[in-house]
N, C-alpha and C. Protein backbone atom coordinates (compact mmCIF):
# COMPACT_ATOMS: atom_id res chain seq x y z
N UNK A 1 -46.18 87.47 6.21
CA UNK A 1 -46.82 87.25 4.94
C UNK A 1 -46.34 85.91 4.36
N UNK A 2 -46.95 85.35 3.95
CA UNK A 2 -46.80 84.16 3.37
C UNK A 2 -46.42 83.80 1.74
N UNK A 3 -45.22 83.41 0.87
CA UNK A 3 -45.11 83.50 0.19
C UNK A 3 -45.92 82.18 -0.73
N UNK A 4 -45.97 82.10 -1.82
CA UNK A 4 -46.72 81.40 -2.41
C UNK A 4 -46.00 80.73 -3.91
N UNK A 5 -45.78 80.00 -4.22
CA UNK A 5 -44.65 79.38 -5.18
C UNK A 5 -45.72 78.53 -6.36
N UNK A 6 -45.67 78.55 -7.46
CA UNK A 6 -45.86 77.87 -7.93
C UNK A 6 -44.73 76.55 -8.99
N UNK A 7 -45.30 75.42 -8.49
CA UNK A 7 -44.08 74.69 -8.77
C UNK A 7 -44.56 73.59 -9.78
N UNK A 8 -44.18 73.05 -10.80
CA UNK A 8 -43.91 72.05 -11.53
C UNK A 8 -43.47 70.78 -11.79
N UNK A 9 -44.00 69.71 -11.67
CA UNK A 9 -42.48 68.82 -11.92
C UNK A 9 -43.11 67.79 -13.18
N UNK A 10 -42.30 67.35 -14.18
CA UNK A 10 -42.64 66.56 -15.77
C UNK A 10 -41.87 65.46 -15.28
N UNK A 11 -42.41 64.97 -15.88
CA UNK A 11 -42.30 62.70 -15.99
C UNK A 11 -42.46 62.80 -17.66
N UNK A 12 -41.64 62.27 -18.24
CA UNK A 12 -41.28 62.01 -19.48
C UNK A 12 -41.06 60.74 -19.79
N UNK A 13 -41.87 60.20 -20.83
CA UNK A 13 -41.72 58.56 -21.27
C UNK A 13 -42.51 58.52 -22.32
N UNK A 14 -41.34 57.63 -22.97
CA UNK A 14 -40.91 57.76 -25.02
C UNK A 14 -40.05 56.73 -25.06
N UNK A 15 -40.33 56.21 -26.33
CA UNK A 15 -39.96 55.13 -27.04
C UNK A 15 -40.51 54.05 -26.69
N UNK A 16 -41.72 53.93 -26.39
CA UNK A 16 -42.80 52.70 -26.57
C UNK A 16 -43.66 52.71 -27.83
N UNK A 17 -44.29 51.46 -27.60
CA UNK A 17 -45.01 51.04 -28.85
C UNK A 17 -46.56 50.82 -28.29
N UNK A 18 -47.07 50.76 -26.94
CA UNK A 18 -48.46 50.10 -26.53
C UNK A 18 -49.21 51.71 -26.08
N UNK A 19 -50.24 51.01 -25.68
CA UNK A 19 -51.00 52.20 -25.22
C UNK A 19 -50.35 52.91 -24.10
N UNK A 20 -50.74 54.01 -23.96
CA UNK A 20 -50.17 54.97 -22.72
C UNK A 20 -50.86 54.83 -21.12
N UNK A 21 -52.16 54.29 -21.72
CA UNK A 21 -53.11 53.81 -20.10
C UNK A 21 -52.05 52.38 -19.93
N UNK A 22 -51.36 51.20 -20.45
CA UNK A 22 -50.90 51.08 -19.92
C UNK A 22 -49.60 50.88 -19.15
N UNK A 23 -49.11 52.17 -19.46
CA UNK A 23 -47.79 52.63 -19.18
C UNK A 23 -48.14 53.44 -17.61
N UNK A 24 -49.41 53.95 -17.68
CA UNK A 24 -50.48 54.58 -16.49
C UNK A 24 -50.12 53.59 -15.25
N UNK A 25 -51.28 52.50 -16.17
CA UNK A 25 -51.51 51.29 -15.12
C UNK A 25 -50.25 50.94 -14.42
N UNK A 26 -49.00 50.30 -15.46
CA UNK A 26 -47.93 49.97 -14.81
C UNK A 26 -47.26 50.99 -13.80
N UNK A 27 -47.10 52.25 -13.99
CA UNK A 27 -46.33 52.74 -12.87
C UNK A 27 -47.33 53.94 -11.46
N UNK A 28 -48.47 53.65 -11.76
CA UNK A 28 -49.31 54.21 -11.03
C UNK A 28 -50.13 55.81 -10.84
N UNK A 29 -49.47 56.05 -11.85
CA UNK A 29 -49.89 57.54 -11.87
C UNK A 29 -50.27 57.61 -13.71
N UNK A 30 -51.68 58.77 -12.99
CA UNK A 30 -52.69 59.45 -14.50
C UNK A 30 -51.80 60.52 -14.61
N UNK A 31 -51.85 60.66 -16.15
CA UNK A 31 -50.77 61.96 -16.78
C UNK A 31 -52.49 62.99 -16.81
N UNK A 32 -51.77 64.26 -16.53
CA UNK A 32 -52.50 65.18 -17.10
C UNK A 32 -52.55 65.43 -18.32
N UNK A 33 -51.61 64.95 -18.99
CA UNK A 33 -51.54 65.65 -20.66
C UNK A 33 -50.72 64.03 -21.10
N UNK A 34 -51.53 63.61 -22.55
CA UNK A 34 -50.62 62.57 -23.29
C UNK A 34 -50.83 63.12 -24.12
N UNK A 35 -49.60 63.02 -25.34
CA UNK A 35 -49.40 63.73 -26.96
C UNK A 35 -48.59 62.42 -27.28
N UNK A 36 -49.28 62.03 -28.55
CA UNK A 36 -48.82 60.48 -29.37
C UNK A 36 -48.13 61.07 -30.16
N UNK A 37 -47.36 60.06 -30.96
CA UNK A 37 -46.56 60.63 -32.23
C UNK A 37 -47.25 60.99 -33.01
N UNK A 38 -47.04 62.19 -33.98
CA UNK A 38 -47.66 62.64 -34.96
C UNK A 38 -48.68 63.39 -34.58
N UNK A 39 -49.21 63.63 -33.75
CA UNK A 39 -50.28 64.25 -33.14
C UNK A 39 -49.86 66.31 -33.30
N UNK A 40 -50.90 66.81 -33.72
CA UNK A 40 -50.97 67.82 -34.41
C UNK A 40 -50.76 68.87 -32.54
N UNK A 41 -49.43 69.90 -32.44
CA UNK A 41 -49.44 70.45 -31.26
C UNK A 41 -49.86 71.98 -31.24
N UNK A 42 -50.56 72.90 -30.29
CA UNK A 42 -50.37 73.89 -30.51
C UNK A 42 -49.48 74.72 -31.47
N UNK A 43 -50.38 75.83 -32.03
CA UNK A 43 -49.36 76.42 -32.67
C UNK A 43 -48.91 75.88 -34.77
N UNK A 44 -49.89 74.62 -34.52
CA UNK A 44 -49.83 73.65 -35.92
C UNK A 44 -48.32 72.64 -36.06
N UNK A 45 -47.46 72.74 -35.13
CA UNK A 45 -46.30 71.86 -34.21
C UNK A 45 -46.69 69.89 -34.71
N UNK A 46 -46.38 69.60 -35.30
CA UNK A 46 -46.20 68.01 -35.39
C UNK A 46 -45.85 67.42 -33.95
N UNK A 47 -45.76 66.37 -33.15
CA UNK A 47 -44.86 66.23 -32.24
C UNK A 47 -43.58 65.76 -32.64
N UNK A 48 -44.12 64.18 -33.03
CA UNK A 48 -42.61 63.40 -33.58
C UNK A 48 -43.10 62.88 -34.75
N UNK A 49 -42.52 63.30 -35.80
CA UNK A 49 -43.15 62.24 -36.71
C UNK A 49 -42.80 61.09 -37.46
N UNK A 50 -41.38 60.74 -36.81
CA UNK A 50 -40.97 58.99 -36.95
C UNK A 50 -40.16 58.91 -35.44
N UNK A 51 -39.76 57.56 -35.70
CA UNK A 51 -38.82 57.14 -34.42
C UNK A 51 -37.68 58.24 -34.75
């Protein structure tokens, strides 16, 4: 029988100031999920709302 895993892995990057496409562009990979500062999260959750 074959077991079956589901696995995860997060890339985290913070403390910029430009757009996030090109933070994309520069290191080569599309995020599935971007959340900007201040941006309203599940749940009614702020993310960050200063530096």
């Amino acid at each position: 029988m074959v077991e079956i895993y589901d696995t995860y892995a997060y890339f985290w990057i913070q403390g910029f100031e430009c757009d996030p496409a090109e933070i994309s562009e520069g290191i080569g990979l599309e995020p599935n999920r971007v959340v900007l500062k201040g941006e309203q999260l599940k749940g009614g959750r702020v993310s960050i709302k200063h530096s």
